[in-house]
PDB file of N, CA and C in Angstrom:
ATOM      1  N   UNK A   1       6.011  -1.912 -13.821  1.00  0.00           N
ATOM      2  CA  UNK A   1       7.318  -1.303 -13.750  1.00  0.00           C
ATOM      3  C   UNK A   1       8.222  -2.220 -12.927  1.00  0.00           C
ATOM      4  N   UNK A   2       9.428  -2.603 -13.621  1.00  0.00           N
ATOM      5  CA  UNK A   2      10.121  -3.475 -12.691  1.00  0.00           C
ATOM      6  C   UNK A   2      11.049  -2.833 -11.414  1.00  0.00           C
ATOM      7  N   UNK A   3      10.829  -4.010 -10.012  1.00  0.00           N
ATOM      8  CA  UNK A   3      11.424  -3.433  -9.044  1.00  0.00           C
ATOM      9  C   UNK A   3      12.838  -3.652  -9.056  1.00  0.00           C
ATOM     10  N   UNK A   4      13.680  -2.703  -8.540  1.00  0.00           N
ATOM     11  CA  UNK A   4      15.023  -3.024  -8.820  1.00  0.00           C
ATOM     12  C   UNK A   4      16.197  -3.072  -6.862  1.00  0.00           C
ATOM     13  N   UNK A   5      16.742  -3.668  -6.604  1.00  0.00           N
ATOM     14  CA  UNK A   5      17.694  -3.950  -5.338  1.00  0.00           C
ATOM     15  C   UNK A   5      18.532  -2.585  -5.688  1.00  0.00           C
ATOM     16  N   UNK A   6      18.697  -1.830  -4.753  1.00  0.00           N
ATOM     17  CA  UNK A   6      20.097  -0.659  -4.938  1.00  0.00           C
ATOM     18  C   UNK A   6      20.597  -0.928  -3.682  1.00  0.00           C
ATOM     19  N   UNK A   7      22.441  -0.590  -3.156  1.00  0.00           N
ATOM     20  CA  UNK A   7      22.745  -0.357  -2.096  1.00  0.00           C
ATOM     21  C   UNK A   7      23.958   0.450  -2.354  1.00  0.00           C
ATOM     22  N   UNK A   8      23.612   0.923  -1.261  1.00  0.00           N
ATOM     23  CA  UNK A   8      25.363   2.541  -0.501  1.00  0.00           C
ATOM     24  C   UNK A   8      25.912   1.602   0.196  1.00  0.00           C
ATOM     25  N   UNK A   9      27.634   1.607  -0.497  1.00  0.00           N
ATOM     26  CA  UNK A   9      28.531   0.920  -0.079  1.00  0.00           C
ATOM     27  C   UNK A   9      29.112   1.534   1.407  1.00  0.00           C
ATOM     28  N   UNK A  10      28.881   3.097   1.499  1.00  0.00           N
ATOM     29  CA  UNK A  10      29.111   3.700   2.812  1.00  0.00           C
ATOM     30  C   UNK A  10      28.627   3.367   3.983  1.00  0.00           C
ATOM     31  N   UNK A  11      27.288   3.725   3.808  1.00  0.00           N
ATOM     32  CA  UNK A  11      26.192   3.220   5.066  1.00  0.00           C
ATOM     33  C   UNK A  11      25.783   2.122   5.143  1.00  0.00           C
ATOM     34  N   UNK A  12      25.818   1.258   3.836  1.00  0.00           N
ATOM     35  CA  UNK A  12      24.843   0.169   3.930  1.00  0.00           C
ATOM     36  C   UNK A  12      23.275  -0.194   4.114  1.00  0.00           C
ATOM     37  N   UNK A  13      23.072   0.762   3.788  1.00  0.00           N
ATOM     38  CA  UNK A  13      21.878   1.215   3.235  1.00  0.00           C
ATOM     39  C   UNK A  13      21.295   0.649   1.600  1.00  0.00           C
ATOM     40  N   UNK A  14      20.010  -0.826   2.295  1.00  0.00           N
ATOM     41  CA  UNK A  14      19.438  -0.904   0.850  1.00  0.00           C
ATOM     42  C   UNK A  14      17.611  -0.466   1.095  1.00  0.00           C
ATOM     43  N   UNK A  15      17.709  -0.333  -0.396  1.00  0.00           N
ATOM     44  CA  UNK A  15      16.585   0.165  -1.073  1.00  0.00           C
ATOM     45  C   UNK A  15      15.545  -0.886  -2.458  1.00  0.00           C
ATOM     46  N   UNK A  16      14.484  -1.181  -2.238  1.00  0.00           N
ATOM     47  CA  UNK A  16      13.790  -1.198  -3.636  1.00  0.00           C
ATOM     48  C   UNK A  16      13.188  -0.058  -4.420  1.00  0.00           C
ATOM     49  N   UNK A  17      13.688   0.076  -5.644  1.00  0.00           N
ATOM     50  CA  UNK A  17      13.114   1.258  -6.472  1.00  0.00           C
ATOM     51  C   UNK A  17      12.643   0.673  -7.455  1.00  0.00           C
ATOM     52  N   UNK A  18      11.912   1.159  -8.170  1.00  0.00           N
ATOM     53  CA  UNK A  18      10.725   1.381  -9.204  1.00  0.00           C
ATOM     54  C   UNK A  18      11.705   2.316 -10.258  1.00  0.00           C
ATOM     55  N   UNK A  19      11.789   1.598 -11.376  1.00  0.00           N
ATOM     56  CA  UNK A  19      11.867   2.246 -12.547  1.00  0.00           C
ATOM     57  C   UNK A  19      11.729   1.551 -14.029  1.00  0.00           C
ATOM     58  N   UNK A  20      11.715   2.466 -14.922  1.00  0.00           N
ATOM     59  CA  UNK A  20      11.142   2.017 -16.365  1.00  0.00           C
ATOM     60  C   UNK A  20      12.304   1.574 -16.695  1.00  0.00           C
ATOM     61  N   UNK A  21      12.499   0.208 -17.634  1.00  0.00           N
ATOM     62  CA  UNK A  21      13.522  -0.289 -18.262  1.00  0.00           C
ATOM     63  C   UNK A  21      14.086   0.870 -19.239  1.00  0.00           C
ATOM     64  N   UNK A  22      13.500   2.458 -19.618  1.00  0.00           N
ATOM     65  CA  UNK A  22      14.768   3.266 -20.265  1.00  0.00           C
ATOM     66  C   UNK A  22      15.036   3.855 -19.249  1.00  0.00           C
ATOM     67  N   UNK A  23      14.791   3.663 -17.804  1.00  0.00           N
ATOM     68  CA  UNK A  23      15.595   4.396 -16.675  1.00  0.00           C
ATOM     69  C   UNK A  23      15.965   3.773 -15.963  1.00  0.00           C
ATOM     70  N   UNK A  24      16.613   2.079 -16.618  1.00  0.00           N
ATOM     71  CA  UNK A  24      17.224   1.363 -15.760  1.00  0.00           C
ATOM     72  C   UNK A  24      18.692   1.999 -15.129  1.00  0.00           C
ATOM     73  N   UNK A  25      19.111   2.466 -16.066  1.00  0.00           N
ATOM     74  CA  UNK A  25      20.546   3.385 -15.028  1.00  0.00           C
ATOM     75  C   UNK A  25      20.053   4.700 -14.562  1.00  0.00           C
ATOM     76  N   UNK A  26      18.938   4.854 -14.218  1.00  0.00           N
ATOM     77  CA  UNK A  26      19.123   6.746 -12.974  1.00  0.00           C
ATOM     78  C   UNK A  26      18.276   5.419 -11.986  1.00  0.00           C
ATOM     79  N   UNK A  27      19.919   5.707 -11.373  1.00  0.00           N
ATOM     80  CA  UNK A  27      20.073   4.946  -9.909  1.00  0.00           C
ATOM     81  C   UNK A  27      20.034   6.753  -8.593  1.00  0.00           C
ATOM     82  N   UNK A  28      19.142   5.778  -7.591  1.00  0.00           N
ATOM     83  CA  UNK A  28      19.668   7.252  -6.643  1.00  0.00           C
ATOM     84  C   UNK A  28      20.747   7.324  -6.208  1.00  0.00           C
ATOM     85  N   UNK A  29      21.013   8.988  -4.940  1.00  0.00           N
ATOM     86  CA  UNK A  29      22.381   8.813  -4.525  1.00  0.00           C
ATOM     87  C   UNK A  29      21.923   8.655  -3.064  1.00  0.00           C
ATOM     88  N   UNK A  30      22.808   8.155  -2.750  1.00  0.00           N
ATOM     89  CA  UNK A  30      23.308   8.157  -0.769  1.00  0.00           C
ATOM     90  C   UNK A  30      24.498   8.329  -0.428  1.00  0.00           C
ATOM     91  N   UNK A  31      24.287   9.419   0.581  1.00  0.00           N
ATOM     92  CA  UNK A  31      26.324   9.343   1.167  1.00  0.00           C
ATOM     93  C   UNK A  31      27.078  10.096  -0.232  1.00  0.00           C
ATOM     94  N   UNK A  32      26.125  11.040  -0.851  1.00  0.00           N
ATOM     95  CA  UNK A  32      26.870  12.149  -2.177  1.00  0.00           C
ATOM     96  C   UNK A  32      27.316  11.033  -3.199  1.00  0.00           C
ATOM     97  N   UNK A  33      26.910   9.887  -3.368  1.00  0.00           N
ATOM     98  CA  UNK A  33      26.859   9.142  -4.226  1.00  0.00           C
ATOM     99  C   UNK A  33      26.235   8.239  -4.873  1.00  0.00           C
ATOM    100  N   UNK A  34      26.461   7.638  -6.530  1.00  0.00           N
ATOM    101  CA  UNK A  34      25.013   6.888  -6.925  1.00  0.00           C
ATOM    102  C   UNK A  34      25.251   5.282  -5.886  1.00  0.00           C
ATOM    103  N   UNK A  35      24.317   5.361  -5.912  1.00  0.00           N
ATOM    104  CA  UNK A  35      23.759   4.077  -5.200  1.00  0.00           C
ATOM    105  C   UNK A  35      24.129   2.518  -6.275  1.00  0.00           C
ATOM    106  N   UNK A  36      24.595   1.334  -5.321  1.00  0.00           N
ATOM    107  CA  UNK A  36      25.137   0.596  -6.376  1.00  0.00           C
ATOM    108  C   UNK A  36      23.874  -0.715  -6.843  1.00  0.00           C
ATOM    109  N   UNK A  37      23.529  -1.225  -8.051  1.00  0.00           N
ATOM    110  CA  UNK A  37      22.679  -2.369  -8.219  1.00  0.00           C
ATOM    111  C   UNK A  37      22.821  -3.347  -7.749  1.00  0.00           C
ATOM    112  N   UNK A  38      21.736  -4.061  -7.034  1.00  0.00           N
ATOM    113  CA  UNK A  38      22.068  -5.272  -6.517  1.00  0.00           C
ATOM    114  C   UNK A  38      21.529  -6.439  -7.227  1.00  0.00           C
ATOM    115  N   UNK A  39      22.336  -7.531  -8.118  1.00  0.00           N
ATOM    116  CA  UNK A  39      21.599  -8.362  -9.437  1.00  0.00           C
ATOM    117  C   UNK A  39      20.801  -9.258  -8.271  1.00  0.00           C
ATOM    118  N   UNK A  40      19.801  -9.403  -8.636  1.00  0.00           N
ATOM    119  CA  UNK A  40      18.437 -10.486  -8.112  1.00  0.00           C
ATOM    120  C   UNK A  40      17.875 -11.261  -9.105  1.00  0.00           C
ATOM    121  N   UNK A  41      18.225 -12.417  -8.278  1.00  0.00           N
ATOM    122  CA  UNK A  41      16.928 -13.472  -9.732  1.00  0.00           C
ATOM    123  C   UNK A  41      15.475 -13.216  -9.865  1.00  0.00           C
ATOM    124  N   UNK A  42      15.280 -13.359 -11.315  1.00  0.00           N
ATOM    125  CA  UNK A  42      13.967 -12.496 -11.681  1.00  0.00           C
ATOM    126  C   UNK A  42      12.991 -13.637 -11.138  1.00  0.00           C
ATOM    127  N   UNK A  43      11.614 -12.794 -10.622  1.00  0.00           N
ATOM    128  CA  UNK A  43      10.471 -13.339 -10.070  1.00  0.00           C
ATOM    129  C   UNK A  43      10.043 -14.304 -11.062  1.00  0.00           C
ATOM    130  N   UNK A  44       9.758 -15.338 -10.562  1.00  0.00           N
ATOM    131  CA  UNK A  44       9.020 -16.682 -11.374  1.00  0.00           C
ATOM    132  C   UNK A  44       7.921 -16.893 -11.216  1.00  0.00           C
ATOM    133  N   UNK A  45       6.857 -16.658 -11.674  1.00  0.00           N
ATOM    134  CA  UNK A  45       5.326 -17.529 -11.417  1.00  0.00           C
ATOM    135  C   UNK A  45       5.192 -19.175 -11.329  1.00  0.00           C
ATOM    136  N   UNK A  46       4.898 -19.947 -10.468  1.00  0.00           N
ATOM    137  CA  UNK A  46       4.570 -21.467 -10.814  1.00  0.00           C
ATOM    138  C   UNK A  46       3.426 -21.318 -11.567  1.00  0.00           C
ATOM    139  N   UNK A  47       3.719 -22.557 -12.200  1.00  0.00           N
ATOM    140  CA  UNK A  47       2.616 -22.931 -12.845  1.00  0.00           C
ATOM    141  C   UNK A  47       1.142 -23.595 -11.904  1.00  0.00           C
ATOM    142  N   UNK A  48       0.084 -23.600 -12.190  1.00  0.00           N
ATOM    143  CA  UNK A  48      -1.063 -23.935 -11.676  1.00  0.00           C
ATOM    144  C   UNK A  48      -0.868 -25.041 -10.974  1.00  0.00           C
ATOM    145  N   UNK A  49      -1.082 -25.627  -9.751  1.00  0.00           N
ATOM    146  CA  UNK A  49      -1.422 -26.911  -9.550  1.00  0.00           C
ATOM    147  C   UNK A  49      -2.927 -27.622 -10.485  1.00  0.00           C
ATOM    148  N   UNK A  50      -2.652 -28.934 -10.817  1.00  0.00           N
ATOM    149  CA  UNK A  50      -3.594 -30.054 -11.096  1.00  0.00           C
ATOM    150  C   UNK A  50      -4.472 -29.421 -10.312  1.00  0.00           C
ATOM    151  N   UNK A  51      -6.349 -29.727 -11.076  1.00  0.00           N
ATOM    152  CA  UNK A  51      -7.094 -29.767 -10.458  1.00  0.00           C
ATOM    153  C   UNK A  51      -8.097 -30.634 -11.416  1.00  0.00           C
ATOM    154  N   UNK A  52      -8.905 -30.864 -11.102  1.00  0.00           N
ATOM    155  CA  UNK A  52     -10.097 -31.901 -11.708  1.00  0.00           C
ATOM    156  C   UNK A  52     -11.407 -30.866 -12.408  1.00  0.00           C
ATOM    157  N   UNK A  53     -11.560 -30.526 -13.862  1.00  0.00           N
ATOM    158  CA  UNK A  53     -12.151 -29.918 -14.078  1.00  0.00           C
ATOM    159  C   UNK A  53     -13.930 -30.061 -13.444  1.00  0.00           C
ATOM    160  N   UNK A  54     -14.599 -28.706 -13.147  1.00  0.00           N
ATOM    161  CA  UNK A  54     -15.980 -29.214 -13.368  1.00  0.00           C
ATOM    162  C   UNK A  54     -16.926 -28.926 -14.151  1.00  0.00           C
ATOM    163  N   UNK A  55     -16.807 -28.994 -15.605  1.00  0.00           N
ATOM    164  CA  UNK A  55     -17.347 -29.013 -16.804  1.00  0.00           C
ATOM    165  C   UNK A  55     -17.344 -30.673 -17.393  1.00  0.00           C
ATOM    166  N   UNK A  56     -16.189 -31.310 -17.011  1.00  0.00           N
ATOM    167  CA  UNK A  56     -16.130 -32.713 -17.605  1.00  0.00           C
ATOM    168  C   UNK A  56     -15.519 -33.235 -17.443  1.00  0.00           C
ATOM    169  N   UNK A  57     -14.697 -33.422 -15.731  1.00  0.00           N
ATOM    170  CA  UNK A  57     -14.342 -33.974 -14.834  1.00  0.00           C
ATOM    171  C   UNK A  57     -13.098 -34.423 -15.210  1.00  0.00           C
ATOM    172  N   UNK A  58     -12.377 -33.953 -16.453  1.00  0.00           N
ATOM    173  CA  UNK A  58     -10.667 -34.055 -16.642  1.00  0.00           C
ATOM    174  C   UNK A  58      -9.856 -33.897 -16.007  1.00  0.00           C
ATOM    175  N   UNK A  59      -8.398 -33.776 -15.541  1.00  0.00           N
ATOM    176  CA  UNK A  59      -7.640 -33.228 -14.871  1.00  0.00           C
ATOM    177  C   UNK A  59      -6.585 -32.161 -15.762  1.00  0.00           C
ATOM    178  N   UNK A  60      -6.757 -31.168 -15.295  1.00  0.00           N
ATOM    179  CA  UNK A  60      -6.088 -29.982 -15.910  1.00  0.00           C
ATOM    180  C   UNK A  60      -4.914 -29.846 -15.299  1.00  0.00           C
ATOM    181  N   UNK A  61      -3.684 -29.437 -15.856  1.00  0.00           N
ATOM    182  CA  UNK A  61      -2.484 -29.691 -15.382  1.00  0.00           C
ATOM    183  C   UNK A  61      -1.500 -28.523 -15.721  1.00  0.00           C
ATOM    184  N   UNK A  62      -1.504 -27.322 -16.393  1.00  0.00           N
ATOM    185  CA  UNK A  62      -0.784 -26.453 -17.062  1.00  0.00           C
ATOM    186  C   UNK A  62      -1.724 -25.392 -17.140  1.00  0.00           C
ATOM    187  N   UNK A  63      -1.444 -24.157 -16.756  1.00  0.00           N
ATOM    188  CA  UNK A  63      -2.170 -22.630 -17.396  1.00  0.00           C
ATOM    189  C   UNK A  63      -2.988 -22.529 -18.624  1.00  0.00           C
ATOM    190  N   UNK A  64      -1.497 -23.188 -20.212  1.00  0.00           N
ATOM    191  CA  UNK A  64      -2.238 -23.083 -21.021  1.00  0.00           C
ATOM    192  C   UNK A  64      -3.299 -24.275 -21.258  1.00  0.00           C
ATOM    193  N   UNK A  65      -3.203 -25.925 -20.957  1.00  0.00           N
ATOM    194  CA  UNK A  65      -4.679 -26.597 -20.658  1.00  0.00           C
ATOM    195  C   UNK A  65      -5.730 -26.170 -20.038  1.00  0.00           C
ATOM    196  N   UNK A  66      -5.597 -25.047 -19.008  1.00  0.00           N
ATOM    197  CA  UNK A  66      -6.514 -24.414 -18.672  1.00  0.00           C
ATOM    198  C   UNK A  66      -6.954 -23.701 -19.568  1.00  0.00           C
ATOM    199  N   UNK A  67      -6.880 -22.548 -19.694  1.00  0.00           N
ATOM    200  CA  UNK A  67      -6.987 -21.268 -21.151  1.00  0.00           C
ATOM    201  C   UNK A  67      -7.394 -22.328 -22.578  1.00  0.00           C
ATOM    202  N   UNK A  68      -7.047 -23.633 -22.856  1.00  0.00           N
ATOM    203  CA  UNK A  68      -7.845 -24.122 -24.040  1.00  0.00           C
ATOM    204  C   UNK A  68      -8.919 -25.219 -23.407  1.00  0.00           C
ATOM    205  N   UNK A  69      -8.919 -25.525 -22.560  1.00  0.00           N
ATOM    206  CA  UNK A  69     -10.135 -26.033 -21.608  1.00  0.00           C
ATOM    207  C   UNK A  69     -11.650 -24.783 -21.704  1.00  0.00           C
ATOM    208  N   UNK A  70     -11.122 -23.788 -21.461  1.00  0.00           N
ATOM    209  CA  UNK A  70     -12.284 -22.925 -20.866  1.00  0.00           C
ATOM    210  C   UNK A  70     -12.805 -22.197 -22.588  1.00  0.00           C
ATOM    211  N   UNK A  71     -11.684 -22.104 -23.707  1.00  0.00           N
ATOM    212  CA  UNK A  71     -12.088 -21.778 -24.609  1.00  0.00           C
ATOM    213  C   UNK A  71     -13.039 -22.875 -25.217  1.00  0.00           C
ATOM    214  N   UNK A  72     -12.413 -24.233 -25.006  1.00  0.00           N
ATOM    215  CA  UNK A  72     -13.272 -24.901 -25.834  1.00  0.00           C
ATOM    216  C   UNK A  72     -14.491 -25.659 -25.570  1.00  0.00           C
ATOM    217  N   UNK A  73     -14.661 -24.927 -24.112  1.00  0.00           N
ATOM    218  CA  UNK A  73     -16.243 -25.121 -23.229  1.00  0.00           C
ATOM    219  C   UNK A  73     -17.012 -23.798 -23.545  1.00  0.00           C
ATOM    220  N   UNK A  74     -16.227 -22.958 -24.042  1.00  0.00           N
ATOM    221  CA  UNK A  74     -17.203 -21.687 -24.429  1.00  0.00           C
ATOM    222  C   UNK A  74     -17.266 -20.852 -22.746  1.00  0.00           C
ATOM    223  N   UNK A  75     -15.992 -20.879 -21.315  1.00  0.00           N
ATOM    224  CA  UNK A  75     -16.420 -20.739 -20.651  1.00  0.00           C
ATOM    225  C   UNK A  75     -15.388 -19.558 -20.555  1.00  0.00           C
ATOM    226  N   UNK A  76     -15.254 -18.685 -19.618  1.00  0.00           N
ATOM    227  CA  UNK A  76     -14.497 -17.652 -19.225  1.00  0.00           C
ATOM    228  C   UNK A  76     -14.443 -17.386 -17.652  1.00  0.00           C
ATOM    229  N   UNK A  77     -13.066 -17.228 -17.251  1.00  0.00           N
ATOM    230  CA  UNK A  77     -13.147 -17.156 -15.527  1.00  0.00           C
ATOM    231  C   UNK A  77     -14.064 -15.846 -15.140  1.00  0.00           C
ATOM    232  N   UNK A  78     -14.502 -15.338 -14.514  1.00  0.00           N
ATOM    233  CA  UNK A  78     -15.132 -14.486 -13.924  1.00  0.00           C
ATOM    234  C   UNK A  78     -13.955 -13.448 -13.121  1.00  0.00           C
ATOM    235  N   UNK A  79     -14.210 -12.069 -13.742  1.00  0.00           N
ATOM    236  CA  UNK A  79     -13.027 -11.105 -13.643  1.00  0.00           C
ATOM    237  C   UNK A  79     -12.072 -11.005 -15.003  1.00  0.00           C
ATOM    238  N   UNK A  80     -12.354 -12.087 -16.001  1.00  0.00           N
ATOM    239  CA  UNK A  80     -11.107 -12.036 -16.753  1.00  0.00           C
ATOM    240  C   UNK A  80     -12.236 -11.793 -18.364  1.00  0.00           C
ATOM    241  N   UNK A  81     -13.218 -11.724 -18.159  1.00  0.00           N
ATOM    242  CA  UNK A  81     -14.109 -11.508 -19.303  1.00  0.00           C
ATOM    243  C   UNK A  81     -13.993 -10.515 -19.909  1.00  0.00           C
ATOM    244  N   UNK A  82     -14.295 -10.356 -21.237  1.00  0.00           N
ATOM    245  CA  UNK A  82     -14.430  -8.667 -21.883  1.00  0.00           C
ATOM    246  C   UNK A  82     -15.608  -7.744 -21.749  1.00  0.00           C
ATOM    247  N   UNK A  83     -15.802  -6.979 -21.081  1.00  0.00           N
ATOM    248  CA  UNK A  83     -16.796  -5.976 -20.874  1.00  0.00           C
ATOM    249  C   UNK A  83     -17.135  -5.845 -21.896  1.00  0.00           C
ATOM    250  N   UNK A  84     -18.030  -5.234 -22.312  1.00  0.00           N
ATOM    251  CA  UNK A  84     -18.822  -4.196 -23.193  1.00  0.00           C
ATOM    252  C   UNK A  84     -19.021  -3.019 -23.022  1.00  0.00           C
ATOM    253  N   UNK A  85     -18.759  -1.886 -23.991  1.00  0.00           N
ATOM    254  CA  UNK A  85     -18.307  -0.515 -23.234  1.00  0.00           C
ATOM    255  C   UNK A  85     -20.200  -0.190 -23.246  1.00  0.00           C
ATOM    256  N   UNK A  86     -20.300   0.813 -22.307  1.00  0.00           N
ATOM    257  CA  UNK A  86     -21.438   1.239 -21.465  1.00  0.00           C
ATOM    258  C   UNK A  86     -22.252   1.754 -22.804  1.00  0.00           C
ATOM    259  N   UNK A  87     -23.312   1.346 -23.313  1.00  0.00           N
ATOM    260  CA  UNK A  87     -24.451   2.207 -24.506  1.00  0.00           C
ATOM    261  C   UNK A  87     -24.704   3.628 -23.426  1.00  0.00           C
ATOM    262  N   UNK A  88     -24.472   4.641 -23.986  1.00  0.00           N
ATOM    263  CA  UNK A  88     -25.041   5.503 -24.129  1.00  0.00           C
ATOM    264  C   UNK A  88     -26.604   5.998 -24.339  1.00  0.00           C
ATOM    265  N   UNK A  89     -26.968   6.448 -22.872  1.00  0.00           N
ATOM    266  CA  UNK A  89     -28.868   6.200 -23.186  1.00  0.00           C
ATOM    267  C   UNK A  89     -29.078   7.452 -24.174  1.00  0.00           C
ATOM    268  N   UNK A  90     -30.300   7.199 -24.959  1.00  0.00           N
ATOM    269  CA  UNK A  90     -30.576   8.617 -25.400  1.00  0.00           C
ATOM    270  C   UNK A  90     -30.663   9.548 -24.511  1.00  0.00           C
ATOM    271  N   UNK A  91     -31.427   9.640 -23.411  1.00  0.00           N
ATOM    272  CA  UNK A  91     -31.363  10.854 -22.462  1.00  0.00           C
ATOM    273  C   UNK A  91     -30.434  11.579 -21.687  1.00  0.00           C
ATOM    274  N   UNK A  92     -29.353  11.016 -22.093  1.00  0.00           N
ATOM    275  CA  UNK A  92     -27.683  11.454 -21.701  1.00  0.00           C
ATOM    276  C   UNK A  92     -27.364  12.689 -22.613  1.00  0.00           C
ATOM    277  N   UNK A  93     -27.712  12.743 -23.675  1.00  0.00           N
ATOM    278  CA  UNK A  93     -27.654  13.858 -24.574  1.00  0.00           C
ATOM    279  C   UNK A  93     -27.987  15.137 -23.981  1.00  0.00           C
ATOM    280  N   UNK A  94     -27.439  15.784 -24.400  1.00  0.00           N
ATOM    281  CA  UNK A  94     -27.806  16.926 -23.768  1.00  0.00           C
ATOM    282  C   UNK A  94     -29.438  18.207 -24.533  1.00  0.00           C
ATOM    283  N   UNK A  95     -28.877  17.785 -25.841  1.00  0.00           N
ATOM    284  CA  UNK A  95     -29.960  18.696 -26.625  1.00  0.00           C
ATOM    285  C   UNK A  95     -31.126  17.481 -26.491  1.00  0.00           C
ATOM    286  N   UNK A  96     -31.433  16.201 -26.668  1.00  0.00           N
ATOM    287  CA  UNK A  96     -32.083  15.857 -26.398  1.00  0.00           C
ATOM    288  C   UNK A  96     -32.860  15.865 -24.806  1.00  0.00           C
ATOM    289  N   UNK A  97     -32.196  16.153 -23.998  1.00  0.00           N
ATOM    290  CA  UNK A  97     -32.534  16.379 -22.571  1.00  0.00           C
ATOM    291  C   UNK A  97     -33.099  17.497 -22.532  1.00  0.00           C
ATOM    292  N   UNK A  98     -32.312  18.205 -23.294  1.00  0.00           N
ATOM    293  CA  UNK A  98     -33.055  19.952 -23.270  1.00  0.00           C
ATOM    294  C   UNK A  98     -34.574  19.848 -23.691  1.00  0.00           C
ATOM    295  N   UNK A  99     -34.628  18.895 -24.858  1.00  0.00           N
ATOM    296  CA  UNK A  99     -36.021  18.627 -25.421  1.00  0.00           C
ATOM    297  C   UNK A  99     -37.153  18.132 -24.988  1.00  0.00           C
ATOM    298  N   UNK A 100     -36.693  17.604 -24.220  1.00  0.00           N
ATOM    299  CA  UNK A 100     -37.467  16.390 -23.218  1.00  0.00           C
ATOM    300  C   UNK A 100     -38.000  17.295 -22.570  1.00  0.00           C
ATOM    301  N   UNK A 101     -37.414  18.327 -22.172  1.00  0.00           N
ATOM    302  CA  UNK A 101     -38.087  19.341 -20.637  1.00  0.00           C
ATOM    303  C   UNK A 101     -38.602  20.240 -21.223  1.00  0.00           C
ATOM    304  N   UNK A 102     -38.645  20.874 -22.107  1.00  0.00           N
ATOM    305  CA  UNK A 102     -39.360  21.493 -22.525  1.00  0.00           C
ATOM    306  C   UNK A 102     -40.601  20.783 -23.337  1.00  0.00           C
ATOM    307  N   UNK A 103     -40.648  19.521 -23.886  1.00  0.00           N
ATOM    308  CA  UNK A 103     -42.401  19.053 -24.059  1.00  0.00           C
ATOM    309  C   UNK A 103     -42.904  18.739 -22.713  1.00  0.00           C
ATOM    310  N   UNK A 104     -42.080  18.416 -21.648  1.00  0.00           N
ATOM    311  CA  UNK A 104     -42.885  17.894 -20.543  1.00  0.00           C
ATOM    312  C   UNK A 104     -43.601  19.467 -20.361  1.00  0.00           C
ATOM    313  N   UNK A 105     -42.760  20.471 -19.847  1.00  0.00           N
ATOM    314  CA  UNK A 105     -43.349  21.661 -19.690  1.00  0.00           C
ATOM    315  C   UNK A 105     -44.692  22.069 -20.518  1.00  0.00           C
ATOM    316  N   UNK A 106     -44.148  21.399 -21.655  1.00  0.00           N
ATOM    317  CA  UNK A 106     -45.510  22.193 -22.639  1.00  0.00           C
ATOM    318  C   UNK A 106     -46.560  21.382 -22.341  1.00  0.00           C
ATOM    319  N   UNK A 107     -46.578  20.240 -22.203  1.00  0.00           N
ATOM    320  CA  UNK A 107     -47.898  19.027 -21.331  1.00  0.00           C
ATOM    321  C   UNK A 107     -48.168  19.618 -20.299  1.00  0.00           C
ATOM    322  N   UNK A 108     -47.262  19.817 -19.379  1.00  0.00           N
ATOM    323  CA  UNK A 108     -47.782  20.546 -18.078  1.00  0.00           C
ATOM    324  C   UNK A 108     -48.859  21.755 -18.591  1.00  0.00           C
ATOM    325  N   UNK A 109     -47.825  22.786 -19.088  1.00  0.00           N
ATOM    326  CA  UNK A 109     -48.938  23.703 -19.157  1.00  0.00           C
ATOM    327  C   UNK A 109     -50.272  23.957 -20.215  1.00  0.00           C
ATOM    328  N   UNK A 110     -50.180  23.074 -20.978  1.00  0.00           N
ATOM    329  CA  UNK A 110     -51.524  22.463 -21.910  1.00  0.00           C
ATOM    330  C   UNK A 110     -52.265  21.941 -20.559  1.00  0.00           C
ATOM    331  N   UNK A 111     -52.240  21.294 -19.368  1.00  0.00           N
ATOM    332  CA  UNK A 111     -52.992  20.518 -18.837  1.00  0.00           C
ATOM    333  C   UNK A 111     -54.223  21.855 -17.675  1.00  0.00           C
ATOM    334  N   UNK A 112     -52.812  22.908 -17.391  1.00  0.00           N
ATOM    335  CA  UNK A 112     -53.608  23.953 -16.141  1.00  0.00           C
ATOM    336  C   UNK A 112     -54.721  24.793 -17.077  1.00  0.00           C
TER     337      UNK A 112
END
């Protein structure tokens, strides 16, 4: 959600708020009035510094040389991998669980 600069021309009073780009205008009020926008230059990411790969000792120089570096080593950063959603054991089931306890029971009492 992007952060946005507001200020009250009365008090002088500023604020960062949080809102969704279709609620870029519900600005708050201060002093019985809406609060005015303050334009800010939008946040920039740098790009990566150079570093010397260690798969095959290149020098990597850009985000995306990175991202086709690691694809075409077959490698993936750690944190940025795709999970695999969790298998489901059979004994999570419930009617099967139910089943389970009742042959153990019936072993049990086949055994006294």
């Amino acid at each position: 959600m992007p952060i946005y600069a507001v200020h009250c021309n009365q008090c002088g009073k500023d604020e960062d708020i949080y809102r969704t780009i279709a609620n870029y205008n519900d600005l708050p009020e201060c002093c019985g009035q809406s609060m005015d926008r303050i334009i800010c230059a939008p946040q920039v990411i740098k790009d990566i510094d150079p570093y010397i790969s260690q798969i095959d000792g290149s020098v990597i120089t850009s985000r995306s040389q990175h991202r086709d570096h690691l694809k075409a080593h077959g490698c993936v950063e750690v944190g940025n991998e795709k999970m695999e959603p969790r298998k489901e054991s059979w004994i999570e089931k419930k009617e099967q669980k139910a089943a389970l306890r009742q042959e153990i029971a019936a072993r049990i009492d086949s055994i006294s």
